[in-house]
PDB file of N, CA and C in Angstrom:
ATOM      1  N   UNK A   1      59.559 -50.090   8.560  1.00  0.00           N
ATOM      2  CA  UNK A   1      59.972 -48.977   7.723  1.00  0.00           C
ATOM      3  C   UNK A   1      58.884 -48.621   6.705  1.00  0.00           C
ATOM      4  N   UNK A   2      58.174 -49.613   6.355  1.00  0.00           N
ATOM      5  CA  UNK A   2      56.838 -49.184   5.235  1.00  0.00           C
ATOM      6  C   UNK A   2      55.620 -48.775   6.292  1.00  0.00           C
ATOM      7  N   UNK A   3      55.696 -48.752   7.201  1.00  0.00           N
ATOM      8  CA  UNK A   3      54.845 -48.007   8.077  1.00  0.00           C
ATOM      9  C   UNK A   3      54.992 -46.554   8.056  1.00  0.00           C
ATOM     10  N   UNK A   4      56.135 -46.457   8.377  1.00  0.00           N
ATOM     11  CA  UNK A   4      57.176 -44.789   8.293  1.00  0.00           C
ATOM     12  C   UNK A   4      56.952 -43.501   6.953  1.00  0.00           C
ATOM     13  N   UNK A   5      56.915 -44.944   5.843  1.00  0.00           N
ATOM     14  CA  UNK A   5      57.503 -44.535   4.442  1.00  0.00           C
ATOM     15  C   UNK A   5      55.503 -44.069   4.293  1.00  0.00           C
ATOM     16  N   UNK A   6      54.397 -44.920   4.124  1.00  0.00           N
ATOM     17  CA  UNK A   6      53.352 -45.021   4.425  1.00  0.00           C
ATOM     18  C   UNK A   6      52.952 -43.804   4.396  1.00  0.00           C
ATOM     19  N   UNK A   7      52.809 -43.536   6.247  1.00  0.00           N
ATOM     20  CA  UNK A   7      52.575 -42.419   7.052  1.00  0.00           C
ATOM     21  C   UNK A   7      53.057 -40.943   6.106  1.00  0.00           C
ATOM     22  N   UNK A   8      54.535 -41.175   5.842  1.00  0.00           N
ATOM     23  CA  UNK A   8      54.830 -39.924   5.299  1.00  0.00           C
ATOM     24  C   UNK A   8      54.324 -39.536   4.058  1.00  0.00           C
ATOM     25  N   UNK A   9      54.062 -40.607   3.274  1.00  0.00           N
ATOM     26  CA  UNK A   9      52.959 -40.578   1.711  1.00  0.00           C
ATOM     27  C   UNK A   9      51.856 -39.913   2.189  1.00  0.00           C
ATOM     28  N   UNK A  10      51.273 -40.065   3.418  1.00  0.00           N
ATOM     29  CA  UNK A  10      49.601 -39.846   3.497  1.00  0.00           C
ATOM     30  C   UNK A  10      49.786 -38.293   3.726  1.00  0.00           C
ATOM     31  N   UNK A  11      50.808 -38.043   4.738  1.00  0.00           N
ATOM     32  CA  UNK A  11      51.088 -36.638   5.171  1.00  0.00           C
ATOM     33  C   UNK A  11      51.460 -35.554   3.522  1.00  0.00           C
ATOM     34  N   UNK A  12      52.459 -35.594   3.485  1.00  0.00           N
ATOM     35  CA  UNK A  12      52.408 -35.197   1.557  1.00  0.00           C
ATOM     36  C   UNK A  12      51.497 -34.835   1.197  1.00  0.00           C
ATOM     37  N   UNK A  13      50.158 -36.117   0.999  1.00  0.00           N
ATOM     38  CA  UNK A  13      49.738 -35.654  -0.017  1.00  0.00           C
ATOM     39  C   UNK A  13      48.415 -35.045   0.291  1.00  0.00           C
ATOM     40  N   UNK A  14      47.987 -34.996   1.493  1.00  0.00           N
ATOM     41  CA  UNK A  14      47.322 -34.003   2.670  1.00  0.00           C
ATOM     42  C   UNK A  14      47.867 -32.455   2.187  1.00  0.00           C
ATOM     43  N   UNK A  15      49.349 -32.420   2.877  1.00  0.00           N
ATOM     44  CA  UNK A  15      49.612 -31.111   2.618  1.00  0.00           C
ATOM     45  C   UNK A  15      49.841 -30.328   1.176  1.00  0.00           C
ATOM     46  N   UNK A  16      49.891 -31.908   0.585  1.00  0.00           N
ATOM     47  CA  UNK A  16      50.013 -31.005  -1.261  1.00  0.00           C
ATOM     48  C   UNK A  16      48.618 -30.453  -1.500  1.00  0.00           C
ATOM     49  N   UNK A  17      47.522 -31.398  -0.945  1.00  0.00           N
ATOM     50  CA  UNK A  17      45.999 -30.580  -1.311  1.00  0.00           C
ATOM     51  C   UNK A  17      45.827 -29.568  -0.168  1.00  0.00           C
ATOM     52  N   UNK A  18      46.086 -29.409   1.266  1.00  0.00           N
ATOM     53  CA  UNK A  18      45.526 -28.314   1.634  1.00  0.00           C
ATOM     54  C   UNK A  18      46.517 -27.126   1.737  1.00  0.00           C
ATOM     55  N   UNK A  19      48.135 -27.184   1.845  1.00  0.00           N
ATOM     56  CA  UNK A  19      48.405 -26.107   1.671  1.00  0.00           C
ATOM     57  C   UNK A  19      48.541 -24.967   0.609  1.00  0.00           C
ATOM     58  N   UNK A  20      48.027 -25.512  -0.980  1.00  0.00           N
ATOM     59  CA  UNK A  20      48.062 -24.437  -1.674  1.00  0.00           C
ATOM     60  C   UNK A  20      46.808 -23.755  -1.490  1.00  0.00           C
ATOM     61  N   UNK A  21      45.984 -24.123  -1.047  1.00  0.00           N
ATOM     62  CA  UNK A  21      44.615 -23.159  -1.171  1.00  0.00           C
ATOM     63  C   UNK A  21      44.535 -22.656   0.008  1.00  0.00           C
ATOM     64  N   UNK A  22      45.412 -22.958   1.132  1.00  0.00           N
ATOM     65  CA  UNK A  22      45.090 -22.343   2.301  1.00  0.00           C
ATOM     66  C   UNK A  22      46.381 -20.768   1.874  1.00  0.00           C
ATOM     67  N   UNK A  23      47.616 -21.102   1.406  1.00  0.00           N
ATOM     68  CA  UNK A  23      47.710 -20.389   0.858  1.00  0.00           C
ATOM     69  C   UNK A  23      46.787 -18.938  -0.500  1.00  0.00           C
ATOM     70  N   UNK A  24      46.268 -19.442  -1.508  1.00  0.00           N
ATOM     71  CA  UNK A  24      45.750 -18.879  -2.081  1.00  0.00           C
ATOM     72  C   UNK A  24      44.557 -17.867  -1.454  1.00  0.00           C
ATOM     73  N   UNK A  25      44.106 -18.503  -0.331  1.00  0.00           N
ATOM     74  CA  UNK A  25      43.252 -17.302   0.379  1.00  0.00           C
ATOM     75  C   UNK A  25      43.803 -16.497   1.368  1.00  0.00           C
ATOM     76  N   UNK A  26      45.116 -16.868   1.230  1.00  0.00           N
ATOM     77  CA  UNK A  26      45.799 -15.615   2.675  1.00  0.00           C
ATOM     78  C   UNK A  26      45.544 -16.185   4.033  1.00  0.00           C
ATOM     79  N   UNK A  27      45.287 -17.320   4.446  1.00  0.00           N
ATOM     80  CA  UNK A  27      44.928 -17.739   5.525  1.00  0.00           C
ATOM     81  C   UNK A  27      46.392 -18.000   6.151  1.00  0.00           C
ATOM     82  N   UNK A  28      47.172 -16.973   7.081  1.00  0.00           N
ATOM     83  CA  UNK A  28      48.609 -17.702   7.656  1.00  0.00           C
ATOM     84  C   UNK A  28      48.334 -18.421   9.255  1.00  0.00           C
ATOM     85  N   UNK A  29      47.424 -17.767   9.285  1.00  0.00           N
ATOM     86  CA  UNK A  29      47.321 -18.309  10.871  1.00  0.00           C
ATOM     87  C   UNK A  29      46.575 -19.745  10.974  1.00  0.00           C
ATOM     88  N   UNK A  30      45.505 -19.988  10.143  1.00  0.00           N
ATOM     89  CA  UNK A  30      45.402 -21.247   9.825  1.00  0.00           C
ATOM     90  C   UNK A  30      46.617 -22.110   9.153  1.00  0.00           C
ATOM     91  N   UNK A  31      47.167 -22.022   8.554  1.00  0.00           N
ATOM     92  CA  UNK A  31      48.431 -22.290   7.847  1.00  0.00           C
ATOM     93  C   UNK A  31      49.259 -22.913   9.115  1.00  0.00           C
ATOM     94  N   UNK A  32      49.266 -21.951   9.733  1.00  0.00           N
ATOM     95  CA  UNK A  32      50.294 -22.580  11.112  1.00  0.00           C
ATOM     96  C   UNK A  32      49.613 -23.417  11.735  1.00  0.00           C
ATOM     97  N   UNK A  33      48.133 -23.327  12.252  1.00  0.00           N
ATOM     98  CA  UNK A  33      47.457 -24.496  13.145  1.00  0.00           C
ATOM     99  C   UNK A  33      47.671 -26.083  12.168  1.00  0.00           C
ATOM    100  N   UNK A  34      47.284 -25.478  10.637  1.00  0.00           N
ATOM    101  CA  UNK A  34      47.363 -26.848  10.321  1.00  0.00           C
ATOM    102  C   UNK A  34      48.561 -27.381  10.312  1.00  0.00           C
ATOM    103  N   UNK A  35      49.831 -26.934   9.880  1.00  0.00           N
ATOM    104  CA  UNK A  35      51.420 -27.485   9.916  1.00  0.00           C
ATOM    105  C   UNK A  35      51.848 -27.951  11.224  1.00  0.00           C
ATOM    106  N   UNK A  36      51.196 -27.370  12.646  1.00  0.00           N
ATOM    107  CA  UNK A  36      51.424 -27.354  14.432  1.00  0.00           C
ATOM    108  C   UNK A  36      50.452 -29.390  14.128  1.00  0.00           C
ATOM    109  N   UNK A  37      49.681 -29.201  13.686  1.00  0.00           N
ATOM    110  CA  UNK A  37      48.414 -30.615  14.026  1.00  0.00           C
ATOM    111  C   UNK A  37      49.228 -31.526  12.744  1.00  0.00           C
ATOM    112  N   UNK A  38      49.568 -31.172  11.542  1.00  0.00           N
ATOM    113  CA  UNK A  38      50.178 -32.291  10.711  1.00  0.00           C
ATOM    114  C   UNK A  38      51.005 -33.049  11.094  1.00  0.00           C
ATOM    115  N   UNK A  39      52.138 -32.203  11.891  1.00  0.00           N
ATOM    116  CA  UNK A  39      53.055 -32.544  12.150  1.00  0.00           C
ATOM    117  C   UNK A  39      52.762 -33.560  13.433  1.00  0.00           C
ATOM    118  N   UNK A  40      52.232 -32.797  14.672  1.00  0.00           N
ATOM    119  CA  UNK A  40      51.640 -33.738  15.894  1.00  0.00           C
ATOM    120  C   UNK A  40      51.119 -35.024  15.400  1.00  0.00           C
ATOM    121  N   UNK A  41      50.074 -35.201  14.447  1.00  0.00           N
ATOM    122  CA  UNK A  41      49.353 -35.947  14.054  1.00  0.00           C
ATOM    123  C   UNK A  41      50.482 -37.178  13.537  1.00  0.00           C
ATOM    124  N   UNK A  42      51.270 -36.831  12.354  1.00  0.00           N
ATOM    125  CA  UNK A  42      52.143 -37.053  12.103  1.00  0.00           C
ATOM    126  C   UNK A  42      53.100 -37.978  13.071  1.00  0.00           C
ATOM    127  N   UNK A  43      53.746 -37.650  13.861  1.00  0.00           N
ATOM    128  CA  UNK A  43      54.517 -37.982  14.843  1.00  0.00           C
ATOM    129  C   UNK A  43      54.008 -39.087  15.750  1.00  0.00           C
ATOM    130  N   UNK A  44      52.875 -38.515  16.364  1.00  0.00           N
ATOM    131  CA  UNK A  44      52.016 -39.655  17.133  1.00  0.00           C
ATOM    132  C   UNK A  44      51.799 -41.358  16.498  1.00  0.00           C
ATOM    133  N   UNK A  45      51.953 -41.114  14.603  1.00  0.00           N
ATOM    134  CA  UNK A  45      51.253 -42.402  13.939  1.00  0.00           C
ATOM    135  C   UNK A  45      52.727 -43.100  13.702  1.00  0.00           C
ATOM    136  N   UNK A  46      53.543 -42.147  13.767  1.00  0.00           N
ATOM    137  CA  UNK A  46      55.116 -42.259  13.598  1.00  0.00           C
ATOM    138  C   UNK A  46      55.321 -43.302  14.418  1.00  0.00           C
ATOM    139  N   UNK A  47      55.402 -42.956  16.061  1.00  0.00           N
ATOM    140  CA  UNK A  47      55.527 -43.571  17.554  1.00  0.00           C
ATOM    141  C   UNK A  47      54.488 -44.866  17.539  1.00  0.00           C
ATOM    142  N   UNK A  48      53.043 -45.039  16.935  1.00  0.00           N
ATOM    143  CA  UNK A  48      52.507 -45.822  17.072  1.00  0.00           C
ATOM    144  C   UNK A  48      52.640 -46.891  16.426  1.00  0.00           C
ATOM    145  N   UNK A  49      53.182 -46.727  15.066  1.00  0.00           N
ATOM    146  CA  UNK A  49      53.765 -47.259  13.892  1.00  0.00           C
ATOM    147  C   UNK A  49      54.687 -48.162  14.721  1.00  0.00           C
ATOM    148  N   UNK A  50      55.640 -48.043  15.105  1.00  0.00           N
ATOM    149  CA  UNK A  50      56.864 -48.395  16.038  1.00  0.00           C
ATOM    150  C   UNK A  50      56.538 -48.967  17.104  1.00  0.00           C
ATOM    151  N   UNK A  51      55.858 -49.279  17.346  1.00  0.00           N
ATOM    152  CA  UNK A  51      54.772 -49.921  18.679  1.00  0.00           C
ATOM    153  C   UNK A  51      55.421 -49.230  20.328  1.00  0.00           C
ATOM    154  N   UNK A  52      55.725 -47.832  19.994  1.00  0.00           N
ATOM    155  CA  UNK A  52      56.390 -47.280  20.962  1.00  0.00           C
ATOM    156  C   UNK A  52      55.093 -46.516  21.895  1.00  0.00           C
ATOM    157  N   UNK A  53      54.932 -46.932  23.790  1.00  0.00           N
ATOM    158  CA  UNK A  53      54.000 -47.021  24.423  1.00  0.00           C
ATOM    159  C   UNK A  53      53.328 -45.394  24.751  1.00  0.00           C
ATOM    160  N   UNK A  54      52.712 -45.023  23.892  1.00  0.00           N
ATOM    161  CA  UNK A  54      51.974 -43.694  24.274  1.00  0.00           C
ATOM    162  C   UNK A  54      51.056 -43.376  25.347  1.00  0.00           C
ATOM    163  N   UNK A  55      51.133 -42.534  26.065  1.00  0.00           N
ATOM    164  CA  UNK A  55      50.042 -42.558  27.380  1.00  0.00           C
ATOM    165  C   UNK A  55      48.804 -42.359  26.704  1.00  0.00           C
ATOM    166  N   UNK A  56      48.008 -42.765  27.572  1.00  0.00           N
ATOM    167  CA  UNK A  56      46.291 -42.124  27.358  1.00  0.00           C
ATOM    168  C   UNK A  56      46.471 -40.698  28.224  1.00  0.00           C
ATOM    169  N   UNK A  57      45.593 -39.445  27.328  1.00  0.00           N
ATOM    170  CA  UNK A  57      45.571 -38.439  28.030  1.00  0.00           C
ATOM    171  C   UNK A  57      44.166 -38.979  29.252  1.00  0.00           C
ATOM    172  N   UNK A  58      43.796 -39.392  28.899  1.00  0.00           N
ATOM    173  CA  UNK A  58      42.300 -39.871  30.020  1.00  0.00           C
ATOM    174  C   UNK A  58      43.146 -40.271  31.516  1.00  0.00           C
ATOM    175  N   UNK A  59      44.232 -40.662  31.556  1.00  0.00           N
ATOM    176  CA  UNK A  59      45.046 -41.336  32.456  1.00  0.00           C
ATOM    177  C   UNK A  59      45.667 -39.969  33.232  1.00  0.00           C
ATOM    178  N   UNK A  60      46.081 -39.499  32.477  1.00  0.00           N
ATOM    179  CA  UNK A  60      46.525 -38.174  33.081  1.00  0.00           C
ATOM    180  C   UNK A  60      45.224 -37.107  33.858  1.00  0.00           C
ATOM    181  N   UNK A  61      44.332 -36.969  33.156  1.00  0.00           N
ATOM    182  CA  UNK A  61      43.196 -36.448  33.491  1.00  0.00           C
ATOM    183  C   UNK A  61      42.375 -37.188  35.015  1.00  0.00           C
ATOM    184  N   UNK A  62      42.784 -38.226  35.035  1.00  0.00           N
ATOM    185  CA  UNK A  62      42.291 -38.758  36.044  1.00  0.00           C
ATOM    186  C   UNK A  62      43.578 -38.676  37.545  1.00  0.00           C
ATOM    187  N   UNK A  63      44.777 -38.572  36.964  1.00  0.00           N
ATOM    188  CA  UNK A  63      45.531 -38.390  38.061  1.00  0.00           C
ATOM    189  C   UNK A  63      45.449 -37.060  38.919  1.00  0.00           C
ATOM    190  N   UNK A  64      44.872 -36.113  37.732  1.00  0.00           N
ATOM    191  CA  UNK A  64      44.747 -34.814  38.418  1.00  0.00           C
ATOM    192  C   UNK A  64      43.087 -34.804  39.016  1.00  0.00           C
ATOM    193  N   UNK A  65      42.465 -35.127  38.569  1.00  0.00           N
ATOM    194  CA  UNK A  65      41.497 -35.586  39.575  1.00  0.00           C
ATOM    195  C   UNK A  65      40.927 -36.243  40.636  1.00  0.00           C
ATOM    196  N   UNK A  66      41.711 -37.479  40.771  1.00  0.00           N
ATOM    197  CA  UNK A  66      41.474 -38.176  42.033  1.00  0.00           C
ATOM    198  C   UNK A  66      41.363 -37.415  43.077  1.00  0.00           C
ATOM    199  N   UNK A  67      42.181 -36.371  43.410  1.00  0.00           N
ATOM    200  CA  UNK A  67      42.371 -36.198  44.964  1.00  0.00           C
ATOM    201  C   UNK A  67      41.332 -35.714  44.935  1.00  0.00           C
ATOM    202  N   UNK A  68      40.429 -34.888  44.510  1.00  0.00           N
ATOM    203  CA  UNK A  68      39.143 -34.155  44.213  1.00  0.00           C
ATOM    204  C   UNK A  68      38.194 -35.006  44.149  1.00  0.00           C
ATOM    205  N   UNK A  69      38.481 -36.256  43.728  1.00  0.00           N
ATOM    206  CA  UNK A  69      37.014 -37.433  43.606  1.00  0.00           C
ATOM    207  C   UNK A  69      37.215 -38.184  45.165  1.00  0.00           C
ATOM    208  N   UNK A  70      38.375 -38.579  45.441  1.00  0.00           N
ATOM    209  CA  UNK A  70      37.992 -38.675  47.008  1.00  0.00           C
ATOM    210  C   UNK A  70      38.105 -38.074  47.809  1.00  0.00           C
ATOM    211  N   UNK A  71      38.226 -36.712  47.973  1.00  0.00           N
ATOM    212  CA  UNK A  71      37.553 -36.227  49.027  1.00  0.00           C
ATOM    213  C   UNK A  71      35.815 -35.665  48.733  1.00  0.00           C
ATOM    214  N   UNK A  72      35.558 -35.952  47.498  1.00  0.00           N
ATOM    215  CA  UNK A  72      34.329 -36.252  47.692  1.00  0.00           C
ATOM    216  C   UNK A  72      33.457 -37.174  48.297  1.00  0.00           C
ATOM    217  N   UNK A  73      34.005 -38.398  48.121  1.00  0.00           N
ATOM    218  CA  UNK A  73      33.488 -39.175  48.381  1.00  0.00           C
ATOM    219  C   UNK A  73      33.974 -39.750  49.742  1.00  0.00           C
ATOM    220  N   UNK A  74      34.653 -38.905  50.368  1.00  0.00           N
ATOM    221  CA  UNK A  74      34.804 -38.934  51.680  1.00  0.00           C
ATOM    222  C   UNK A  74      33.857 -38.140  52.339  1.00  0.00           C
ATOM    223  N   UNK A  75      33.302 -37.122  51.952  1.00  0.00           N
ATOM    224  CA  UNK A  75      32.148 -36.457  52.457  1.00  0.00           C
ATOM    225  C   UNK A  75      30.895 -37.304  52.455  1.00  0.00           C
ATOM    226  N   UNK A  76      31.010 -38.085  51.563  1.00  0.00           N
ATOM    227  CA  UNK A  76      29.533 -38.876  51.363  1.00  0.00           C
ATOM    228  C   UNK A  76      29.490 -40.175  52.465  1.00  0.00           C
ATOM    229  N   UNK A  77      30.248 -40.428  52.614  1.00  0.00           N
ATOM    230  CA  UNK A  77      30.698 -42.015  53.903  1.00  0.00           C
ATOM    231  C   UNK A  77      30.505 -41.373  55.231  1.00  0.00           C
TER     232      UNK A  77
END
């Protein structure tokens, strides 16, 4: 739970320093990328915190590639 409690201190006080000035310059569309990534960011340290098993995206990236790496390398044999 002080992992949780932690995490959410760091997030705070992130968004107490960057959202007033991202405000003050009119920036909304940045505004949203950063609140879309706080939150992700957020969540992910949440799940990791919890020792709950996150994939590697590299793992995924490679599932969609295999079939493409061997039939390469079926051309080469």
């Amino acid at each position: 739970m002080t992992v949780i409690s932690g995490i959410l201190l760091v997030t705070v006080v992130i968004s107490l320093i960057e959202v007033p000035s991202l405000l003050k310059k009119g920036l909304k569309k940045e505004l949203w990328v950063f609140g879309i990534l706080i939150l992700l960011g957020t969540g992910l340290n949440i799940a990791q915190g919890l020792k709950i098993d996150i994939p590697n995206p590299l793992d995924w990236i490679n599932v969609v590639y295999k079939p493409f790496s061997d039939f390469v390398l079926g051309l080469f044999k």
